[in-house]
PDB file of N, CA and C in Angstrom:
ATOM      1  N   UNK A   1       0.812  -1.186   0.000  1.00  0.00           N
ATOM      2  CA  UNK A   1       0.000   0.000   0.000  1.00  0.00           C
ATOM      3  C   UNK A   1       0.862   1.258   0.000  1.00  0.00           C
ATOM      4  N   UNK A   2       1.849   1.107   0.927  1.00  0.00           N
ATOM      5  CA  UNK A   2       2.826   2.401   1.395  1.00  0.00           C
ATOM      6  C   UNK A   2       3.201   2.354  -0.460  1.00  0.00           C
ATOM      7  N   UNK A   3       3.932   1.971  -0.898  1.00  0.00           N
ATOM      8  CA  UNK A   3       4.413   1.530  -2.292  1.00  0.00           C
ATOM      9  C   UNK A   3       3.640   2.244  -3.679  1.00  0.00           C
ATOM     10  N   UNK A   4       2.607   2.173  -3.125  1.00  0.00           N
ATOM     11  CA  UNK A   4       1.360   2.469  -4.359  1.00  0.00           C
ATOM     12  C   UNK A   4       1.405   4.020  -4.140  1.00  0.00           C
ATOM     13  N   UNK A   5       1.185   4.511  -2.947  1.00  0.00           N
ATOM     14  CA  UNK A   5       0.927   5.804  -2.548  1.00  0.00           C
ATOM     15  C   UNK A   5       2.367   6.367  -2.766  1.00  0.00           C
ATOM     16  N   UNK A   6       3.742   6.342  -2.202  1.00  0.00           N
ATOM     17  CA  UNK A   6       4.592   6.538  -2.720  1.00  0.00           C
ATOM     18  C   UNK A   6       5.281   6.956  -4.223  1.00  0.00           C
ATOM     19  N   UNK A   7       4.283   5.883  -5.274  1.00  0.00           N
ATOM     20  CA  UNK A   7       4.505   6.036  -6.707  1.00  0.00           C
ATOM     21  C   UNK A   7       3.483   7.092  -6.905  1.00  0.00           C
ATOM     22  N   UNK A   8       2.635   7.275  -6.552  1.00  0.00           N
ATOM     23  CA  UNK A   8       1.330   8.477  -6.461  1.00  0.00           C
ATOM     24  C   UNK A   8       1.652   9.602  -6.300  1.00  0.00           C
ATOM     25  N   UNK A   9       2.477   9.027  -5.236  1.00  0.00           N
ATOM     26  CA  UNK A   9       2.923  11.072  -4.732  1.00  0.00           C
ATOM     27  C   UNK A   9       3.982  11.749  -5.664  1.00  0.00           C
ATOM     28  N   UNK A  10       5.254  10.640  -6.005  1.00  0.00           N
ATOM     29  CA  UNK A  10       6.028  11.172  -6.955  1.00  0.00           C
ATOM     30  C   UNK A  10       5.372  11.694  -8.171  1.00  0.00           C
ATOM     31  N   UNK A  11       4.643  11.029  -8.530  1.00  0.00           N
ATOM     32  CA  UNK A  11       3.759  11.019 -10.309  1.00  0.00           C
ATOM     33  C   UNK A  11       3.025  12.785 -10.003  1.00  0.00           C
ATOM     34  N   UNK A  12       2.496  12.411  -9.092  1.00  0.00           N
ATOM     35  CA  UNK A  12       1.739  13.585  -8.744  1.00  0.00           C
ATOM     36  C   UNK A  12       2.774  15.058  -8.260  1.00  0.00           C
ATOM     37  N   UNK A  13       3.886  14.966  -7.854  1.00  0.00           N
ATOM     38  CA  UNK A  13       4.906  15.803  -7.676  1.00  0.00           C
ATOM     39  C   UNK A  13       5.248  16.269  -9.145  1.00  0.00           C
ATOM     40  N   UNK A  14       5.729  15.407  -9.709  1.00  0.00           N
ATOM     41  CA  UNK A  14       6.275  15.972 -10.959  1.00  0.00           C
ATOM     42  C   UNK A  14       5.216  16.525 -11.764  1.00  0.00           C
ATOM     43  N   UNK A  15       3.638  16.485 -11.774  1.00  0.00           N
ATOM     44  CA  UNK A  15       2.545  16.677 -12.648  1.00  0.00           C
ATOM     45  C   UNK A  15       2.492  18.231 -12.326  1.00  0.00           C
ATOM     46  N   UNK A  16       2.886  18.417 -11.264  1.00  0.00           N
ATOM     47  CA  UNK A  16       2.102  20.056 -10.255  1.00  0.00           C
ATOM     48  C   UNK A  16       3.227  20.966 -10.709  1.00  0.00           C
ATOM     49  N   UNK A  17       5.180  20.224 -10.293  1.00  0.00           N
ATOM     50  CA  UNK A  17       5.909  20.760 -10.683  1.00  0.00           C
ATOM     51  C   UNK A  17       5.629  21.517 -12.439  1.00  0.00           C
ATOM     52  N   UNK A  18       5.544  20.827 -12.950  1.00  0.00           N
ATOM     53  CA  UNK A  18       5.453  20.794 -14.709  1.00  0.00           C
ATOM     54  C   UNK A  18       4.145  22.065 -14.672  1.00  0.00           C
ATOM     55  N   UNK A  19       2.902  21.104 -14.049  1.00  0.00           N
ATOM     56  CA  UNK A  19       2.172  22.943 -14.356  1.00  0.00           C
ATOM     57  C   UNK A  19       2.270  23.882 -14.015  1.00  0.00           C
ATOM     58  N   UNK A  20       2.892  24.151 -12.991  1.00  0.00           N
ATOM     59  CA  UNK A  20       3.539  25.673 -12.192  1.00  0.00           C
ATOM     60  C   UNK A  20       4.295  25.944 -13.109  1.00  0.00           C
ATOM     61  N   UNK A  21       5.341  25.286 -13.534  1.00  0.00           N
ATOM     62  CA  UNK A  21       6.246  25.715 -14.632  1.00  0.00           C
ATOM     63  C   UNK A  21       5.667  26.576 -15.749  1.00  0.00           C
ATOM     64  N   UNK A  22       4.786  25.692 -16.380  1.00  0.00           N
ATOM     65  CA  UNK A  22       3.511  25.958 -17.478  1.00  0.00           C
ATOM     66  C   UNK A  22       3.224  27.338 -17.696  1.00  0.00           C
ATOM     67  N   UNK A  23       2.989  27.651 -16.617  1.00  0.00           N
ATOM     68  CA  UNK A  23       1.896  28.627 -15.998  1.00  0.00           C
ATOM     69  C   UNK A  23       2.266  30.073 -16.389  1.00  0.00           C
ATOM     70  N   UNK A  24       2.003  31.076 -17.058  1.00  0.00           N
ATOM     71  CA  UNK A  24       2.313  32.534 -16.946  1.00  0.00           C
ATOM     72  C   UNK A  24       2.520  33.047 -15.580  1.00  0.00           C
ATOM     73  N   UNK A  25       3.852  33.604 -16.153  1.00  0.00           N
ATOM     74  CA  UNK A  25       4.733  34.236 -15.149  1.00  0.00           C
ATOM     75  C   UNK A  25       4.037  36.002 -15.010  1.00  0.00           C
ATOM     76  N   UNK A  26       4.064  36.386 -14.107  1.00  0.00           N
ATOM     77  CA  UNK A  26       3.846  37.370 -14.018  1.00  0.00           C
ATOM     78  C   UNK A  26       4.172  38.551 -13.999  1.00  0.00           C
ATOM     79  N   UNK A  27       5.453  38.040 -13.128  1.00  0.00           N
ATOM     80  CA  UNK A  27       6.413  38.453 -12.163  1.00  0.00           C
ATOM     81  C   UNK A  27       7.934  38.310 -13.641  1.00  0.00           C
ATOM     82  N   UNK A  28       7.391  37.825 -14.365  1.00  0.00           N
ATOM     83  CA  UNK A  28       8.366  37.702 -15.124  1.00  0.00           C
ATOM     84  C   UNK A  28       9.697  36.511 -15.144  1.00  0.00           C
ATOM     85  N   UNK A  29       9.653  35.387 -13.519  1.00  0.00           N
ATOM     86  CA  UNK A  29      10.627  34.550 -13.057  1.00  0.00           C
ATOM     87  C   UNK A  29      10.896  33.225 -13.891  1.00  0.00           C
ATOM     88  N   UNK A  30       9.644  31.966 -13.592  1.00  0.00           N
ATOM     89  CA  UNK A  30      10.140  31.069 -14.297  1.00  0.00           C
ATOM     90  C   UNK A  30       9.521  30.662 -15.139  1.00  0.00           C
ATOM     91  N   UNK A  31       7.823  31.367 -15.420  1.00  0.00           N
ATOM     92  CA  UNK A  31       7.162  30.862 -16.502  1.00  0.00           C
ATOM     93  C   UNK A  31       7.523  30.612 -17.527  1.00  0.00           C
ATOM     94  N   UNK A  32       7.953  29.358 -18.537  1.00  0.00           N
ATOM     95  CA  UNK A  32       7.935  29.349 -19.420  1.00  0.00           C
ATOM     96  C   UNK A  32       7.471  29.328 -20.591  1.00  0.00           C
ATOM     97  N   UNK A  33       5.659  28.855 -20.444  1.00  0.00           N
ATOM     98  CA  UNK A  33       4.713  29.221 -21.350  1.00  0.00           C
ATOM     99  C   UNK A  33       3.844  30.224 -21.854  1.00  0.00           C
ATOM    100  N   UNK A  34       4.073  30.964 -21.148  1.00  0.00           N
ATOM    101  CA  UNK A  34       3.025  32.117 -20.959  1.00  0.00           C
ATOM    102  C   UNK A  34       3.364  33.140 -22.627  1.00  0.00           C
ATOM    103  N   UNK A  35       4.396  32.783 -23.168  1.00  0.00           N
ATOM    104  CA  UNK A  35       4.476  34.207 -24.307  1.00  0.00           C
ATOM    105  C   UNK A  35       4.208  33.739 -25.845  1.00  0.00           C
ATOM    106  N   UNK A  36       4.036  34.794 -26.581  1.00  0.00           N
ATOM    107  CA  UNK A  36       3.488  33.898 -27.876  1.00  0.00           C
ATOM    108  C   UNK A  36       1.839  33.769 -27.655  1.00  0.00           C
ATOM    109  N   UNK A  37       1.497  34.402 -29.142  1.00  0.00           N
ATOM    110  CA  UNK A  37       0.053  34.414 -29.439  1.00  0.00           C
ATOM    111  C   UNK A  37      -0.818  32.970 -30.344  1.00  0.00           C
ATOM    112  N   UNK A  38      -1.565  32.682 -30.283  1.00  0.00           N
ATOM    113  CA  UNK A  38      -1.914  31.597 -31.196  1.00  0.00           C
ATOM    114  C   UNK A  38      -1.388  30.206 -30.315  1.00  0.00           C
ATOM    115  N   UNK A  39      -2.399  29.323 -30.721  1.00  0.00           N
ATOM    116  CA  UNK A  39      -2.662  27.833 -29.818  1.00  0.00           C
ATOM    117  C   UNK A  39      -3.694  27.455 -30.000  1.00  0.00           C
ATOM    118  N   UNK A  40      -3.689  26.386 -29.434  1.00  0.00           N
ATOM    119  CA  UNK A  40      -5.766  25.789 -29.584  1.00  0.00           C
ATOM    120  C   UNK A  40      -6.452  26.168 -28.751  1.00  0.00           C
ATOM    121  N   UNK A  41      -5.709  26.969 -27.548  1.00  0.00           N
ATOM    122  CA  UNK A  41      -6.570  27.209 -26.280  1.00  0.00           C
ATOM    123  C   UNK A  41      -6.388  29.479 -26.831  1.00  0.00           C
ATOM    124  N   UNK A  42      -7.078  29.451 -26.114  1.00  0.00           N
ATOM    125  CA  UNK A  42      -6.754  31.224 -25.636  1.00  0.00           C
ATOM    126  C   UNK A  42      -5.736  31.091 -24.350  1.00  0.00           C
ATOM    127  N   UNK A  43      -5.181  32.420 -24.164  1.00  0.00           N
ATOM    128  CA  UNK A  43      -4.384  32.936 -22.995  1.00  0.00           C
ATOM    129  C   UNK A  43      -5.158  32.529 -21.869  1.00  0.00           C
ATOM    130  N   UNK A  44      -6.234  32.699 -21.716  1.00  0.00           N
ATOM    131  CA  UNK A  44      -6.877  33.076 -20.673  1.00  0.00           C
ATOM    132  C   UNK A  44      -7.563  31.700 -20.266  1.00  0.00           C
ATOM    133  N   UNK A  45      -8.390  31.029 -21.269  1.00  0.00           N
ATOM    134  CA  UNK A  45      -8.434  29.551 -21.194  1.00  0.00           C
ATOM    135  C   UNK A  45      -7.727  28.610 -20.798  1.00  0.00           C
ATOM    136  N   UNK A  46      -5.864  28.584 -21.324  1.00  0.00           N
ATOM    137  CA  UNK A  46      -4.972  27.852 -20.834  1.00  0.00           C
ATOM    138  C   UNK A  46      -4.648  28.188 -19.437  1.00  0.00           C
ATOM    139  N   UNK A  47      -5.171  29.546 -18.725  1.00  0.00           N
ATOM    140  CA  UNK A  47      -4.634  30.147 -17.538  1.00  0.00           C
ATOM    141  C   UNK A  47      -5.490  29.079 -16.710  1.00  0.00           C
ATOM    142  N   UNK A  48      -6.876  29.462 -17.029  1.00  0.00           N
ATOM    143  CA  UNK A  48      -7.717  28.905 -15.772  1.00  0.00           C
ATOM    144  C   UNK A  48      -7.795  27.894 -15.617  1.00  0.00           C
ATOM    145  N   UNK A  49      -7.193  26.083 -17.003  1.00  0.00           N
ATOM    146  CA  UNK A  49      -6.745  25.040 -17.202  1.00  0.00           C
ATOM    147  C   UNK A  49      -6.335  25.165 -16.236  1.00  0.00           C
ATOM    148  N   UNK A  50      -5.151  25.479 -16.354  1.00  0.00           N
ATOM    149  CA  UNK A  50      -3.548  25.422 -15.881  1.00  0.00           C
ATOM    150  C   UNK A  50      -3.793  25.342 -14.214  1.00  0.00           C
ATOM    151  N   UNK A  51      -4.778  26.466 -13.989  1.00  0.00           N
ATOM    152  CA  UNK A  51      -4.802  27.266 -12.438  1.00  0.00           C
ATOM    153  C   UNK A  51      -5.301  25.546 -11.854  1.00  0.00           C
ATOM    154  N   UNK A  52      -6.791  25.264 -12.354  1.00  0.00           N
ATOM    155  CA  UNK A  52      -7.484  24.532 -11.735  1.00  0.00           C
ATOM    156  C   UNK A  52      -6.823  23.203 -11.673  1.00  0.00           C
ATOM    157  N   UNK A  53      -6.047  22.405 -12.294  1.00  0.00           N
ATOM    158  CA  UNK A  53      -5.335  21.596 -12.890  1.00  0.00           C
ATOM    159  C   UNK A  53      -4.499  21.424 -11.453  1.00  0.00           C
ATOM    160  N   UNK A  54      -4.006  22.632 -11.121  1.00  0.00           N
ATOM    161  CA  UNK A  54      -2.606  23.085 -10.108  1.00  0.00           C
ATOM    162  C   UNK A  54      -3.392  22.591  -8.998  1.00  0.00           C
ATOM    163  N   UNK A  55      -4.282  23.481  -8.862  1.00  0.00           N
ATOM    164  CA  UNK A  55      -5.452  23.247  -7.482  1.00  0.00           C
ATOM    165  C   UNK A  55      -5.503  21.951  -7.444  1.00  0.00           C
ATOM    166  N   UNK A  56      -6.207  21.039  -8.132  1.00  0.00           N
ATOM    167  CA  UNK A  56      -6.280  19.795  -7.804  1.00  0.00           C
ATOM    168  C   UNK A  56      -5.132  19.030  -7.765  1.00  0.00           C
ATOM    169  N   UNK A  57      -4.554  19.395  -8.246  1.00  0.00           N
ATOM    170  CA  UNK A  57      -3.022  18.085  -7.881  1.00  0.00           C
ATOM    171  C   UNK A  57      -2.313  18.564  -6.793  1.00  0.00           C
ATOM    172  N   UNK A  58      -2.562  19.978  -6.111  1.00  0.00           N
ATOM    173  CA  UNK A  58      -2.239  20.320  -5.131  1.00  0.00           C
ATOM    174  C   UNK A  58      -2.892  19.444  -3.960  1.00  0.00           C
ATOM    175  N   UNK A  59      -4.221  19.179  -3.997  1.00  0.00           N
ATOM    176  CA  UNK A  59      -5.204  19.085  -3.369  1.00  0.00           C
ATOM    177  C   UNK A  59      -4.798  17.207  -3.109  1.00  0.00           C
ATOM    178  N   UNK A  60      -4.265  16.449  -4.226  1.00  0.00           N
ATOM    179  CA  UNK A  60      -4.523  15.149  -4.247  1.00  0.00           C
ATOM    180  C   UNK A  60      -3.069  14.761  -3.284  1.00  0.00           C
ATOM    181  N   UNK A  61      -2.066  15.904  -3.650  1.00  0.00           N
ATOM    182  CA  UNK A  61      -0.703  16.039  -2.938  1.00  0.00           C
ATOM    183  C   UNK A  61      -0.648  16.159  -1.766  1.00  0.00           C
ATOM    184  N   UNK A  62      -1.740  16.755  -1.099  1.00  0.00           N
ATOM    185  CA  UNK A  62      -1.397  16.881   0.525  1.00  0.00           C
ATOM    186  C   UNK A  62      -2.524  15.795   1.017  1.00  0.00           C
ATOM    187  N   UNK A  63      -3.764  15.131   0.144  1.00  0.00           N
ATOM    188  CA  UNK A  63      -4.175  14.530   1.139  1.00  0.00           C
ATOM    189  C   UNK A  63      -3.474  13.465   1.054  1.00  0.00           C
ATOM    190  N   UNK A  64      -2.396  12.611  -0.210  1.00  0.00           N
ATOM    191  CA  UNK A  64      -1.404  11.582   0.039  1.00  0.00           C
ATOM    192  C   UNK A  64      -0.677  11.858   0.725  1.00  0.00           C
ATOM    193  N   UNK A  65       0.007  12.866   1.195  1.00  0.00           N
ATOM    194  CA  UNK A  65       0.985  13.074   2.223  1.00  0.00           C
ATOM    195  C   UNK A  65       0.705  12.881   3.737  1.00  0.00           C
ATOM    196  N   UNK A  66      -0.534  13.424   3.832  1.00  0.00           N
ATOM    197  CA  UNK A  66      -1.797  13.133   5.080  1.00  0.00           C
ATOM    198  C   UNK A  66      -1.731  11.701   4.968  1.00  0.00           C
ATOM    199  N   UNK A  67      -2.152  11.119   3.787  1.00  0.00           N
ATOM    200  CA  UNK A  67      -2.232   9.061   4.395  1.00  0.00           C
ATOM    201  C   UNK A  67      -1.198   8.657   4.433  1.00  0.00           C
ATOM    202  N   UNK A  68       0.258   8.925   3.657  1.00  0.00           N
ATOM    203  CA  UNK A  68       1.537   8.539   3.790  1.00  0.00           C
ATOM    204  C   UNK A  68       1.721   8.703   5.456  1.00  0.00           C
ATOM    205  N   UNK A  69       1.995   9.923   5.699  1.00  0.00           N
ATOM    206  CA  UNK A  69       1.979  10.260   7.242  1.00  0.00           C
ATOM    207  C   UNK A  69       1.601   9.493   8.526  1.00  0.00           C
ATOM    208  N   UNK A  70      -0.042   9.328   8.101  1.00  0.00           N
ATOM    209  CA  UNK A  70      -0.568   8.274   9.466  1.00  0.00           C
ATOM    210  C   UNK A  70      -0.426   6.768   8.641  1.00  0.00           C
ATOM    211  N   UNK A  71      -0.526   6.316   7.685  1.00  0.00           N
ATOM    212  CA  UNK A  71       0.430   5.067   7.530  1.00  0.00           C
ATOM    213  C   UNK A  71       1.598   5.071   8.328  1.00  0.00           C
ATOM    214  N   UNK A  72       2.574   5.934   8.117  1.00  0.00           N
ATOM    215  CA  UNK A  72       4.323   5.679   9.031  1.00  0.00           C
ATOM    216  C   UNK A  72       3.918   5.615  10.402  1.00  0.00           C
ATOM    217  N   UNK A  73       2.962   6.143  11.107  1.00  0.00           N
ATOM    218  CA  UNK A  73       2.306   6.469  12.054  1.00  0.00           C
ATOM    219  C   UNK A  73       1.665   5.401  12.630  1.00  0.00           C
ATOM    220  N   UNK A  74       1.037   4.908  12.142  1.00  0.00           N
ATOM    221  CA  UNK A  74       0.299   3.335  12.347  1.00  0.00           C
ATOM    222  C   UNK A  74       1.114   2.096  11.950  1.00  0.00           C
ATOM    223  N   UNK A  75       2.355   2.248  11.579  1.00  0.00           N
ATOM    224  CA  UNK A  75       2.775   0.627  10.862  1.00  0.00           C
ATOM    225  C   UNK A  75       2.930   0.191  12.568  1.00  0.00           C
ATOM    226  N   UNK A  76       3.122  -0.901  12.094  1.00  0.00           N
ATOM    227  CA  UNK A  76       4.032  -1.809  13.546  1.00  0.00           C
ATOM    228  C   UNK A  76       4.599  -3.069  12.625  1.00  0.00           C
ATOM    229  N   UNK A  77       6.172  -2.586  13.127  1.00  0.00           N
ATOM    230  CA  UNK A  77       6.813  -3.077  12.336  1.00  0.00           C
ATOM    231  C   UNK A  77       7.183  -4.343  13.615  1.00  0.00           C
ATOM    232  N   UNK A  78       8.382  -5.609  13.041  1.00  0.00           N
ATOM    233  CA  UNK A  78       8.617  -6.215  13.842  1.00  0.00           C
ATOM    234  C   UNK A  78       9.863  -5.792  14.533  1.00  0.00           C
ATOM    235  N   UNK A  79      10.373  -4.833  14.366  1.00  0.00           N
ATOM    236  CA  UNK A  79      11.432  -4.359  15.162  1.00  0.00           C
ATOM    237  C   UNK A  79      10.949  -3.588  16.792  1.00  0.00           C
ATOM    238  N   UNK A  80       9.333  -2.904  16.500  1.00  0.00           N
ATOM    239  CA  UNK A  80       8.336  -2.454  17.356  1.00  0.00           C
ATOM    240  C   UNK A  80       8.763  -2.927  18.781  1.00  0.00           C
ATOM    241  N   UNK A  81       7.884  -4.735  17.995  1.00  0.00           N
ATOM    242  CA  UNK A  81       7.372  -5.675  19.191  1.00  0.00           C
ATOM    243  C   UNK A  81       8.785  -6.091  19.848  1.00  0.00           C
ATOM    244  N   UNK A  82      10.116  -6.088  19.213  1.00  0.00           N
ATOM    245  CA  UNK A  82      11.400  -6.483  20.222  1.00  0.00           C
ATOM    246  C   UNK A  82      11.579  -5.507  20.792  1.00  0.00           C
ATOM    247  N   UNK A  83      11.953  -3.915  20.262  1.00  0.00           N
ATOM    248  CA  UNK A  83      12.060  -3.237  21.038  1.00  0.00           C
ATOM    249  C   UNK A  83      11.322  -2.665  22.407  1.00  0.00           C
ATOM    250  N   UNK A  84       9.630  -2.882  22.616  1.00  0.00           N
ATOM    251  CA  UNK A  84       9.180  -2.760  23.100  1.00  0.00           C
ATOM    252  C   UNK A  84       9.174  -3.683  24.519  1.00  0.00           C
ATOM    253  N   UNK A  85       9.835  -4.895  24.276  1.00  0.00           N
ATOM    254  CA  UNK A  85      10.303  -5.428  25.431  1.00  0.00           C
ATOM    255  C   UNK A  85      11.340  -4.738  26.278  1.00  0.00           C
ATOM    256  N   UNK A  86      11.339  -5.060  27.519  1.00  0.00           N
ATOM    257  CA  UNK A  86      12.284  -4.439  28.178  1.00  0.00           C
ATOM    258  C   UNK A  86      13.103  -5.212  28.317  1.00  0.00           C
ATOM    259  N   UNK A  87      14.527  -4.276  28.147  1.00  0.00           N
ATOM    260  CA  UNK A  87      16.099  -5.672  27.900  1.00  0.00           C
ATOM    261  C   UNK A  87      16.744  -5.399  29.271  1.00  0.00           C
ATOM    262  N   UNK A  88      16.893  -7.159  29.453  1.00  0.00           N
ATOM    263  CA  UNK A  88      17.317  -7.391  30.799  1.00  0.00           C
ATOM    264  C   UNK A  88      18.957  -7.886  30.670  1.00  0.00           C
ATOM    265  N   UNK A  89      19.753  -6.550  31.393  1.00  0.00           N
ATOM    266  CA  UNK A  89      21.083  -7.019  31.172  1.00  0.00           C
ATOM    267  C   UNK A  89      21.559  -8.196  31.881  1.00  0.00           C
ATOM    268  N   UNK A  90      22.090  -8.973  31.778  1.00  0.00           N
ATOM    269  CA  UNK A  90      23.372  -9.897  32.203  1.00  0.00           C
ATOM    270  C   UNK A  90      23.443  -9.785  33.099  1.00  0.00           C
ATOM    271  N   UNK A  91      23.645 -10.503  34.494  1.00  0.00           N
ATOM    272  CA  UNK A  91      23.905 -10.247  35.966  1.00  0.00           C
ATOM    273  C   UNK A  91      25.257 -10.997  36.270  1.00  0.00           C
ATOM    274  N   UNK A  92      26.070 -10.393  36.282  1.00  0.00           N
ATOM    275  CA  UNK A  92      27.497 -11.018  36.307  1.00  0.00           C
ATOM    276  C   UNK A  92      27.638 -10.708  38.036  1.00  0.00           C
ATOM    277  N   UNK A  93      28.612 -11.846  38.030  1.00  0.00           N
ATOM    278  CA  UNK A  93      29.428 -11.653  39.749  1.00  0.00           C
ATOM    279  C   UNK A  93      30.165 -10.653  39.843  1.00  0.00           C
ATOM    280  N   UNK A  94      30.017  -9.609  40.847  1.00  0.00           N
ATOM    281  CA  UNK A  94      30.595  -8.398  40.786  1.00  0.00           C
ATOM    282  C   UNK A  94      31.915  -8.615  42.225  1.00  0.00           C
ATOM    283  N   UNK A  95      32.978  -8.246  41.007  1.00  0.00           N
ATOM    284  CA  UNK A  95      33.968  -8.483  42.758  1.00  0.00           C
ATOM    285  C   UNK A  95      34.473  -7.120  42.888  1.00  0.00           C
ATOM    286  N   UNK A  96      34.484  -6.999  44.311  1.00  0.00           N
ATOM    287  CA  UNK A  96      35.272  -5.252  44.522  1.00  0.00           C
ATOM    288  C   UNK A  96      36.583  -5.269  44.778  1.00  0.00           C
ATOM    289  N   UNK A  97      37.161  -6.341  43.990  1.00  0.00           N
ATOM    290  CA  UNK A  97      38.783  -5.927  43.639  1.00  0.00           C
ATOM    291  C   UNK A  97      38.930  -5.646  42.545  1.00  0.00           C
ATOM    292  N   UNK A  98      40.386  -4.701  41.918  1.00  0.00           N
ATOM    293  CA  UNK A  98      40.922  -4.369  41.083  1.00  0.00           C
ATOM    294  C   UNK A  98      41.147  -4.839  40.206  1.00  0.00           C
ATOM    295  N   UNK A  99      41.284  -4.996  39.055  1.00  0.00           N
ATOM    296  CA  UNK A  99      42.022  -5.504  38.081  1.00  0.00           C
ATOM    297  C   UNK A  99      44.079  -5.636  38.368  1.00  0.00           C
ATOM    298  N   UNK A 100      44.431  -6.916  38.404  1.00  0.00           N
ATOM    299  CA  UNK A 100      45.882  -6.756  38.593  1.00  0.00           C
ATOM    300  C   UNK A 100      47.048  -5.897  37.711  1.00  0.00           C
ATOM    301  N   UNK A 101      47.670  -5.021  38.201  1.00  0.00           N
ATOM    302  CA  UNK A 101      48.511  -4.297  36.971  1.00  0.00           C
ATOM    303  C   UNK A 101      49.798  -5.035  36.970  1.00  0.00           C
ATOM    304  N   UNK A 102      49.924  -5.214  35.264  1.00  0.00           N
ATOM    305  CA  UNK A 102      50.479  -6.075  34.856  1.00  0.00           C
ATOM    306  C   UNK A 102      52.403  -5.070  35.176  1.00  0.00           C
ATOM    307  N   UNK A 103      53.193  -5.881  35.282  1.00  0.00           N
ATOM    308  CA  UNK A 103      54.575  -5.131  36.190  1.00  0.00           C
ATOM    309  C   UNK A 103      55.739  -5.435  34.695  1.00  0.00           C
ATOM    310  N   UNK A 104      56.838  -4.315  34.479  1.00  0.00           N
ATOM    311  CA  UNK A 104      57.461  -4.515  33.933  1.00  0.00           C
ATOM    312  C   UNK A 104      58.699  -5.981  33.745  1.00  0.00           C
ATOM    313  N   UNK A 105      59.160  -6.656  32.880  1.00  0.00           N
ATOM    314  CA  UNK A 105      60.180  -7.469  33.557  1.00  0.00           C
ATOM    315  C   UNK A 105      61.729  -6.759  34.650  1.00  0.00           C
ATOM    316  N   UNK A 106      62.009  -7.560  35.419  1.00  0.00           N
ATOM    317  CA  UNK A 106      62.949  -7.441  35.927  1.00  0.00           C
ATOM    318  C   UNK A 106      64.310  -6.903  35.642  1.00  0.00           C
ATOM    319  N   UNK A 107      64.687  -7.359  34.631  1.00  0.00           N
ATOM    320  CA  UNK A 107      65.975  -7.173  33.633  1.00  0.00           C
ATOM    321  C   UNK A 107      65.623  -5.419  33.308  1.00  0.00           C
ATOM    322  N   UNK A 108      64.812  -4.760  33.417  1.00  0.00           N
ATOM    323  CA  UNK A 108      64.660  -3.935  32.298  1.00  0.00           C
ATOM    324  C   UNK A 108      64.662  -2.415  33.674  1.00  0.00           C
TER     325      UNK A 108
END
């Protein structure tokens, strides 16, 4: 499922990217379609395409991100259920002497 929605969101990323691109610039920055007279659409026709087009893939973009989200949110993975145990260390014999320090040879 995660998988499906994943390929969704990319497809759908690059669709929104591409029509923003599309889109008459105003501002003059990155529009690249906007100049030049003549097409099958009008100026103004391809605008409100373009606009509504944006809107909805905007719209399909955040509510996959919303189910991506509480999917990661809801899995339970099997790493969950081990970690969720509590780890019981080792109970070793504890002695309250030192470790012996090891002494140079004699000769030296």
């Amino acid at each position: 499922m995660e998988a499906v929605l994943l390929t969704i969101h990319i497809m759908v990323a690059l669709a929104m990217v591409i029509t923003i691109l599309l889109q008459r610039s105003e501002g003059g920055a990155l529009g690249i379609g906007g100049g030049g007279g003549g097409g099958f659409m009008s100026a103004r026709g391809a605008g409100n395409l373009l606009s509504k087009t944006t809107k909805w893939l905007a719209i399909i973009f955040l509510a996959n991100s919303l189910a991506l989200g509480w999917l990661a949110a809801n899995r339970k993975d099997a790493f969950d259920e081990v970690l969720s145990e509590p780890i019981k260390a080792p109970v070793e014999k504890q002695d309250n002497q030192l470790p012996e320090i090891p002494s140079l040879p004699e000769g030296r």
